[in-house]
N, C-alpha and C. Protein backbone atom coordinates (compact mmCIF):
# COMPACT_ATOMS: atom_id res chain seq x y z
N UNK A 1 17.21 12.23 5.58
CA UNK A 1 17.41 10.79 5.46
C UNK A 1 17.35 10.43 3.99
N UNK A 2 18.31 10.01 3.34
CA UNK A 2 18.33 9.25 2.31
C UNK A 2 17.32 8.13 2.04
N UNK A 3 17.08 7.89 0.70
CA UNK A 3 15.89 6.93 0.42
C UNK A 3 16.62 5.90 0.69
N UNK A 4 17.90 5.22 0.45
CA UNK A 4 18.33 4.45 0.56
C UNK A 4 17.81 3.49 2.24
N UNK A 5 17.90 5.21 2.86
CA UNK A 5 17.55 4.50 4.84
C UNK A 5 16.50 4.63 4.98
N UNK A 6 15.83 4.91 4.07
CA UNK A 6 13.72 5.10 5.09
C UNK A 6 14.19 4.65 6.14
N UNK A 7 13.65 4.62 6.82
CA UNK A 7 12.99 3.92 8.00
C UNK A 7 11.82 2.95 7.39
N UNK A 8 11.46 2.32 8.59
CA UNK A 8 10.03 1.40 8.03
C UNK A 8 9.02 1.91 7.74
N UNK A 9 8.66 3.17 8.39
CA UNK A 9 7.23 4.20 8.66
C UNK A 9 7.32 4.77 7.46
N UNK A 10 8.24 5.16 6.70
CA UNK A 10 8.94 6.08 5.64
C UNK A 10 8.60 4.98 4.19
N UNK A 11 9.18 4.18 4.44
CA UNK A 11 9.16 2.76 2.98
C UNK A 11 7.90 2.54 3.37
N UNK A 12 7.15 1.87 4.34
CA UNK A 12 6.09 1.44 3.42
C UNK A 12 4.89 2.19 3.05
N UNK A 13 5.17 3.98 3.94
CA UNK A 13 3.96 4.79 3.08
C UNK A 13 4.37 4.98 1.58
N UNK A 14 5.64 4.84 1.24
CA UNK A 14 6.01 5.31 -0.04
C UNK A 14 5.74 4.32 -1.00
N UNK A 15 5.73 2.98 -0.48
CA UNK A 15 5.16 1.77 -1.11
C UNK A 15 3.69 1.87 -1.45
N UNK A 16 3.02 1.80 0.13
CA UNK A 16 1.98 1.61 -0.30
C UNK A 16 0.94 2.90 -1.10
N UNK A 17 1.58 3.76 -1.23
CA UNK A 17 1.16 5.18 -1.90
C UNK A 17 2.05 5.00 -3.51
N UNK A 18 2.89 4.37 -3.45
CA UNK A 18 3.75 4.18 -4.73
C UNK A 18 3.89 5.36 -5.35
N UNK A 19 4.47 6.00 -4.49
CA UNK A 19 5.46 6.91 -4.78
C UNK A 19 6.98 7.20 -4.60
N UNK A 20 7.56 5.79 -4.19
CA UNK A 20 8.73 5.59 -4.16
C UNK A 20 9.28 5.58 -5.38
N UNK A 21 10.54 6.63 -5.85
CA UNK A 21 11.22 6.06 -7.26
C UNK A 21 11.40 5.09 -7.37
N UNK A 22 11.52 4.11 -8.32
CA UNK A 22 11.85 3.20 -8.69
C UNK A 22 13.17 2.97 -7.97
N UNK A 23 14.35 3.57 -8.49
CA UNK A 23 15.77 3.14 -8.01
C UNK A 23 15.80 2.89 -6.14
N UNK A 24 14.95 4.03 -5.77
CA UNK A 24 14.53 3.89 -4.08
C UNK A 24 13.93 2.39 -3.31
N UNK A 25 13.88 1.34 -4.47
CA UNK A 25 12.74 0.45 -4.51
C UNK A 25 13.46 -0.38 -4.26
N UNK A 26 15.03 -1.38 -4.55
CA UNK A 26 15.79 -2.14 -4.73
C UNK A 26 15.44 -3.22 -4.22
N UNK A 27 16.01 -4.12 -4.11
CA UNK A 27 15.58 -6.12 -3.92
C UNK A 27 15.50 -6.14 -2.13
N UNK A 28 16.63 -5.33 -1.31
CA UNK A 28 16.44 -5.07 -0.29
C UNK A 28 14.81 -4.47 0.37
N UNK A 29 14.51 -3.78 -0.48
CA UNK A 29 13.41 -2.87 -0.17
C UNK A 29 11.99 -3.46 -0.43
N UNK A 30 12.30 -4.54 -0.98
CA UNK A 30 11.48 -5.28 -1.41
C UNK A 30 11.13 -6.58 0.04
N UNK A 31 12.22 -6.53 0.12
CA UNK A 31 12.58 -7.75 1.74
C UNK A 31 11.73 -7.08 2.62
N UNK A 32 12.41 -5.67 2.92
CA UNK A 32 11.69 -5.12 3.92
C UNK A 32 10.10 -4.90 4.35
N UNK A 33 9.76 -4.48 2.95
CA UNK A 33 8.27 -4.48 2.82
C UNK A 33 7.60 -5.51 2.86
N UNK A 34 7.76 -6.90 2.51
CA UNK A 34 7.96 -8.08 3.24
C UNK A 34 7.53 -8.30 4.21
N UNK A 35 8.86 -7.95 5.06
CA UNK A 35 8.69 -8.13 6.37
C UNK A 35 7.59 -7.45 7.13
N UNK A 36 7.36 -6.56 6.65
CA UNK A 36 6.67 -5.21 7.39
C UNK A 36 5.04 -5.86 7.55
N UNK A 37 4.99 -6.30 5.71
CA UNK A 37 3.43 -6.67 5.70
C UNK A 37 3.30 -8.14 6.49
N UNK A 38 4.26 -8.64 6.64
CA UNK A 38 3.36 -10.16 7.42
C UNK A 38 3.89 -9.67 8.54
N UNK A 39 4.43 -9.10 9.32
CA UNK A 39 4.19 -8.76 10.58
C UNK A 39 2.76 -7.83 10.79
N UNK A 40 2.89 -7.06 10.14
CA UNK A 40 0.90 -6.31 9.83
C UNK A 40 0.05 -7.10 10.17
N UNK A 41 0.56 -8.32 9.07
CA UNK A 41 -1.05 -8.68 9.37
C UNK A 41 -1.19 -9.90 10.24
N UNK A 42 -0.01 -10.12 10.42
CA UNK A 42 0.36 -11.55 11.46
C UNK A 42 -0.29 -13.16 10.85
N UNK A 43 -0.61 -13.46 9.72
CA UNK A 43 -1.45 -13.88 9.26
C UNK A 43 -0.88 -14.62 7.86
N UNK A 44 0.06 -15.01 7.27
CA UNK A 44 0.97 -15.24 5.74
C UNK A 44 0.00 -15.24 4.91
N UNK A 45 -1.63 -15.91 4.63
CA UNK A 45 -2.05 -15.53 3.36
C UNK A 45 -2.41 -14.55 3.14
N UNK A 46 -3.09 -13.31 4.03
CA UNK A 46 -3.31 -12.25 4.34
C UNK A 46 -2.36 -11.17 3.88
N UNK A 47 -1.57 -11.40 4.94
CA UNK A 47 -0.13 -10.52 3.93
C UNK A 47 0.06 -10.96 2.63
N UNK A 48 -0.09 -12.20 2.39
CA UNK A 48 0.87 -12.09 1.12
C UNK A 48 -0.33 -11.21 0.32
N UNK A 49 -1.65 -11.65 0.16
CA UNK A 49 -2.47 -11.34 -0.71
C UNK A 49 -2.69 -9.86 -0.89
N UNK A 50 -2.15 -9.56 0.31
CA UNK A 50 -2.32 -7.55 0.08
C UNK A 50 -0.93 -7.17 -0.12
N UNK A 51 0.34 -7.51 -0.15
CA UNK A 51 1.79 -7.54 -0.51
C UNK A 51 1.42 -7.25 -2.16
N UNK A 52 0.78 -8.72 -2.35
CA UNK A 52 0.95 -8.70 -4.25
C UNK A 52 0.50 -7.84 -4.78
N UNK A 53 -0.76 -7.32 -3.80
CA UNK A 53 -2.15 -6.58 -4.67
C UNK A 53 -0.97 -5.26 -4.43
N UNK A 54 -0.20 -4.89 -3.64
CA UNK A 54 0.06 -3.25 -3.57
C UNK A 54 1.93 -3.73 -4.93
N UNK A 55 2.09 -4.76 -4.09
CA UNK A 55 3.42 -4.08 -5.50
C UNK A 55 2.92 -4.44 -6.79
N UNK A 56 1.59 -4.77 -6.80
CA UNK A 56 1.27 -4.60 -8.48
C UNK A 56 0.98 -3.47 -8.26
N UNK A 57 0.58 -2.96 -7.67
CA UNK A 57 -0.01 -0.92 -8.25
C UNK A 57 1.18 -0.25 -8.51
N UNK A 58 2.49 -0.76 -7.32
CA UNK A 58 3.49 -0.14 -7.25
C UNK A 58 4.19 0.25 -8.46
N UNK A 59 4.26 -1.30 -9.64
CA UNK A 59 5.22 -1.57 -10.27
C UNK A 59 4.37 -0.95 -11.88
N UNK A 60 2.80 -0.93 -11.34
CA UNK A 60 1.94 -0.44 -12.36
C UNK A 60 2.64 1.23 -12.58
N UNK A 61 2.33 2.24 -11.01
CA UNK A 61 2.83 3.67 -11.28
C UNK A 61 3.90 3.65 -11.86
N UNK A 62 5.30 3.02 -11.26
CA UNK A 62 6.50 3.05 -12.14
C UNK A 62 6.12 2.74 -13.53
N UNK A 63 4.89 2.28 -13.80
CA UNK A 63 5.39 1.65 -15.71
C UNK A 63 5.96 0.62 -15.44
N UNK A 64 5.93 -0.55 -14.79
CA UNK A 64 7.41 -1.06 -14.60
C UNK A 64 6.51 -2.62 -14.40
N UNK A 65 5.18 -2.41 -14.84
CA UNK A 65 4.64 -3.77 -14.80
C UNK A 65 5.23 -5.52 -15.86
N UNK A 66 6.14 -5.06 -16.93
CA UNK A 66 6.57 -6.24 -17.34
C UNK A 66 8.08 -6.82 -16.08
N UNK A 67 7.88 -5.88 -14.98
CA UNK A 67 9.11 -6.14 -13.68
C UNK A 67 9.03 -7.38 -13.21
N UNK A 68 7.25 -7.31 -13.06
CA UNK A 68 6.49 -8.16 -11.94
C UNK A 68 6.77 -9.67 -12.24
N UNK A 69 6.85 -10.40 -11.09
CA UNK A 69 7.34 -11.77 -11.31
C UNK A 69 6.34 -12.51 -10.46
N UNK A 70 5.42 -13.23 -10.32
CA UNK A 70 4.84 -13.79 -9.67
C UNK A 70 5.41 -14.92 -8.66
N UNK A 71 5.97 -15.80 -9.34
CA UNK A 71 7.06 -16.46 -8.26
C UNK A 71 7.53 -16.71 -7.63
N UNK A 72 8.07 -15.50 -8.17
CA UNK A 72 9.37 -14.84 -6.87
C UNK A 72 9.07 -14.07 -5.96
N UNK A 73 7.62 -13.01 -6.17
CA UNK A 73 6.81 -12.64 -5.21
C UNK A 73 6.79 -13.53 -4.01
N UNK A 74 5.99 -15.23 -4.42
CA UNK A 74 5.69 -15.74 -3.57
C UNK A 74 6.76 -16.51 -2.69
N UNK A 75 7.93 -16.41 -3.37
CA UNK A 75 8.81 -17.68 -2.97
C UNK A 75 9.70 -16.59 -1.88
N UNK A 76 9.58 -15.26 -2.47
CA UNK A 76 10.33 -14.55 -1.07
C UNK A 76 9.35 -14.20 -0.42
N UNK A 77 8.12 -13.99 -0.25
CA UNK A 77 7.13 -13.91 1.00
C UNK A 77 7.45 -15.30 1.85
N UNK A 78 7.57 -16.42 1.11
CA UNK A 78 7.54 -17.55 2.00
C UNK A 78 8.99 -17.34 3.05
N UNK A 79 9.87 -16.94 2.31
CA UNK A 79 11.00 -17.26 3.02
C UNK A 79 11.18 -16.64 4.20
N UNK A 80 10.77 -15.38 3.77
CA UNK A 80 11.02 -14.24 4.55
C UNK A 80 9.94 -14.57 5.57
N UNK A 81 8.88 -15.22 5.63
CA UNK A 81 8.03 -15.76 6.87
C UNK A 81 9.29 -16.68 7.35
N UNK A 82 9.28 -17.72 7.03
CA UNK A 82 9.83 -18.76 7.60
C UNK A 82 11.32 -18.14 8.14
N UNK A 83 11.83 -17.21 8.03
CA UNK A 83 13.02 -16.99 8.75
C UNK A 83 12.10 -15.90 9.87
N UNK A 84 11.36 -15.34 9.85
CA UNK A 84 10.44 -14.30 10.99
C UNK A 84 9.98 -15.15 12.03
N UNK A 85 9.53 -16.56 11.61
CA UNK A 85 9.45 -17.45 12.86
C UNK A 85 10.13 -17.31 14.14
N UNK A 86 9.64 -17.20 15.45
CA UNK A 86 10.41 -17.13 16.20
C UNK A 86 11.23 -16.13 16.98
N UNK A 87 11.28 -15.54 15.90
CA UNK A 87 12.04 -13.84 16.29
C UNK A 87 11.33 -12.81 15.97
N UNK A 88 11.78 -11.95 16.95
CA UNK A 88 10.84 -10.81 17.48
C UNK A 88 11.88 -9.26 17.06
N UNK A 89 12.19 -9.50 15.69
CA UNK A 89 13.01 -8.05 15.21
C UNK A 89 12.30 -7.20 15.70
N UNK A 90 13.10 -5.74 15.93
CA UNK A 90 12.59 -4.52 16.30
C UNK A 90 12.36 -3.58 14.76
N UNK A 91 13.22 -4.27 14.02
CA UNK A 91 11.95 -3.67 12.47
C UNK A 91 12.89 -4.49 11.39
N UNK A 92 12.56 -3.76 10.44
CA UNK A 92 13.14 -4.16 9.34
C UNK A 92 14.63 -4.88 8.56
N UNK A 93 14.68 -3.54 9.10
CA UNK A 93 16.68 -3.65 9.36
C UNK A 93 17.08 -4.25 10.24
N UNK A 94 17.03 -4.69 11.73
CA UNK A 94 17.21 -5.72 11.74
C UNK A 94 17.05 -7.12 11.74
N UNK A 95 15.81 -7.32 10.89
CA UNK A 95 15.64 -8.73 10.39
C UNK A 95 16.81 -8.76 9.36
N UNK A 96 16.97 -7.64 8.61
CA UNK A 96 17.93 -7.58 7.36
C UNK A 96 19.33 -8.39 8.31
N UNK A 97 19.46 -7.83 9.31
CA UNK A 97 20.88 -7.87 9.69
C UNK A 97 21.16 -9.24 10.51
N UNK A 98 20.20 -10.04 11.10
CA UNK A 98 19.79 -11.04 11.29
C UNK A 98 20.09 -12.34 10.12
N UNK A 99 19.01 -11.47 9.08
CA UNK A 99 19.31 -13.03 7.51
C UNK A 99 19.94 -11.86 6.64
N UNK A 100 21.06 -11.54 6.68
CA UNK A 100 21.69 -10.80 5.78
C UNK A 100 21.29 -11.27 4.14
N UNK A 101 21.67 -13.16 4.38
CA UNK A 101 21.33 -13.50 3.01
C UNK A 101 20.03 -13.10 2.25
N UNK A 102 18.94 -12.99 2.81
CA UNK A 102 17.76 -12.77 2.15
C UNK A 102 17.85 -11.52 1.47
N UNK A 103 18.75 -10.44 1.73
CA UNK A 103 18.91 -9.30 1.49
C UNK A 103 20.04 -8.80 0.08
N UNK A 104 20.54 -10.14 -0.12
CA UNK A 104 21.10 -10.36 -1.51
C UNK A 104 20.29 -10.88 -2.47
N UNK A 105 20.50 -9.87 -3.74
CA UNK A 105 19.65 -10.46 -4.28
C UNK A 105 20.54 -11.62 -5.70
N UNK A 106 21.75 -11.47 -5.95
CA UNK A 106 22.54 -12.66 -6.03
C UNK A 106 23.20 -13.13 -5.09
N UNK A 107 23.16 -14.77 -5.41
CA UNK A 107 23.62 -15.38 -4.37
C UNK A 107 23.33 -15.26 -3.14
N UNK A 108 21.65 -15.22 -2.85
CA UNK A 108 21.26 -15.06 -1.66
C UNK A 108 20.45 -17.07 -1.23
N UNK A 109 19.67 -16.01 -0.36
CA UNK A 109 19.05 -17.45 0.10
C UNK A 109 18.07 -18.04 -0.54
N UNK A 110 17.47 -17.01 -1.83
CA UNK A 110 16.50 -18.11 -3.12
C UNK A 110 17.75 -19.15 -4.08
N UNK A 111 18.44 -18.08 -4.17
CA UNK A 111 19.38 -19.45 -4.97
C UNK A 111 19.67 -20.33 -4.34
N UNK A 112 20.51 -20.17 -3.17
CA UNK A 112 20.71 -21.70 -2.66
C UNK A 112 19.69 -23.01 -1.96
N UNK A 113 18.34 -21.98 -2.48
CA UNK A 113 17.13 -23.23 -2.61
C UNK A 113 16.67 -23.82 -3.95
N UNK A 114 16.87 -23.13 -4.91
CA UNK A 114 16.84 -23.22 -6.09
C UNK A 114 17.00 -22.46 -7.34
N UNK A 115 16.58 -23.14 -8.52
CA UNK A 115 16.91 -22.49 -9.93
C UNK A 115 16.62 -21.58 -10.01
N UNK A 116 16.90 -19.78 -9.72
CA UNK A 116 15.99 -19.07 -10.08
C UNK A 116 16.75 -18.82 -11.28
N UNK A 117 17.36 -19.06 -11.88
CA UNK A 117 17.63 -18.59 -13.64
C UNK A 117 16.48 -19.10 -14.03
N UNK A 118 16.07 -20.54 -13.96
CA UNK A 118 15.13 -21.26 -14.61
C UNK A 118 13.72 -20.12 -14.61
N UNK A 119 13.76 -19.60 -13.03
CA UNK A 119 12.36 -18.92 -12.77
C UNK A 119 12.16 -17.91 -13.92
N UNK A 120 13.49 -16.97 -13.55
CA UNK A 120 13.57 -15.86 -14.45
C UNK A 120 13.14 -15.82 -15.87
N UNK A 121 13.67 -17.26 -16.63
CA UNK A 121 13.22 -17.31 -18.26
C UNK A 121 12.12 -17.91 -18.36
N UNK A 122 11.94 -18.06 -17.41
CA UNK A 122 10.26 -18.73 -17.52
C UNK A 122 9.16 -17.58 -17.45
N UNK A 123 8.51 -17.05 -19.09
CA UNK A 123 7.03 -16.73 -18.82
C UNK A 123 5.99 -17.22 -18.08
N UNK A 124 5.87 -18.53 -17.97
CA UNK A 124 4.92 -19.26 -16.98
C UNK A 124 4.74 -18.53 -15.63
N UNK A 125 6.22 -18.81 -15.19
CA UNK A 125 6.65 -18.25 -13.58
C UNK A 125 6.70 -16.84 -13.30
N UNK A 126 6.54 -15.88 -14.61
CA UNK A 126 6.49 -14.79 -13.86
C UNK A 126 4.92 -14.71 -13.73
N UNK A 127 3.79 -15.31 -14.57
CA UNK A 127 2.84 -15.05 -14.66
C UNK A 127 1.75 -15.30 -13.44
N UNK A 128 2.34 -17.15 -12.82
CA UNK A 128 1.41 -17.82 -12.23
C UNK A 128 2.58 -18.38 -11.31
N UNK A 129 1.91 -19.01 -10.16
CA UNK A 129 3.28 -19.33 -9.29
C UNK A 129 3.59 -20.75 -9.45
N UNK A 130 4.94 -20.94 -10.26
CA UNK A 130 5.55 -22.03 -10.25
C UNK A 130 6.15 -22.88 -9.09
N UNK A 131 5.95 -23.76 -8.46
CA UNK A 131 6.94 -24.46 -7.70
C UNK A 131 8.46 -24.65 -8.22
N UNK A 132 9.20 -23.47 -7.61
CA UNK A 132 10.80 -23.55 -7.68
C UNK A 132 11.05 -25.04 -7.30
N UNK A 133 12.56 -25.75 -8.33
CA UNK A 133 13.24 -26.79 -8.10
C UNK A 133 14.25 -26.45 -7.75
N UNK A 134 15.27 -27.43 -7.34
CA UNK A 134 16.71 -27.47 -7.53
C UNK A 134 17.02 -27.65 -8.72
């Protein structure tokens, strides 16, 4: 199996062990793990708070800690709850296939809620969590 397909069982030991390459890691993979942890813990502050704490270690092993965006952490945990409402995916992939948009990472479903250029050049927002505008 290609890294590209983990499976769910596959991505999030490699996550939460952060030993996924980096390139194995992509904006998709990021959704997924997502998804994975607030279904875990059934619970959104819960997940999110152990989500952040592991892709900071994640992004720490890669070296890859100036990656980290606080923000946008939170603003796709939210989303990605609020589209899990209700539906009962059988994993990952197909929540992906369900909100395809969430799974872009241009021109997905954070942009067409708001500025994320603004987020992006903002030191503030990667640091501390900004309330995204239009």
């Amino acid at each position: 199996m290609s890294e590209a397909t983990l499976d769910d069982a596959a991505l999030l030991a490699g996550f939460v062990a952060a030993t996924l390459p980096g390139p194995a890691f992509g904006h998709r993979e990021h959704v997924r793990v997502a998804f994975l942890f607030l279904r875990a813990h059934g619970d959104f502050g819960a997940a999110a708070v152990a989500f952040r704490a592991a892709l900071r270690r994640f992004v720490a092993a890669l070296g890859a800690e100036d990656r980290y965006h606080e923000t946008l952490t939170w603003a796709y945990l939210a989303l990605v709850h609020e589209h899990m409402d209700g539906h009962d995916d059988a994993d990952s992939l197909a929540f992906l296939r369900r909100c395809p948009r969430l799974g872009q990472h241009r021109g997905g479903e954070l942009e067409a809620r708001c500025d994320v250029a603004a987020l992006l050049a903002s030191p503030l927002a990667r640091r501390v969590l900004v309330w995204p505008s239009r």
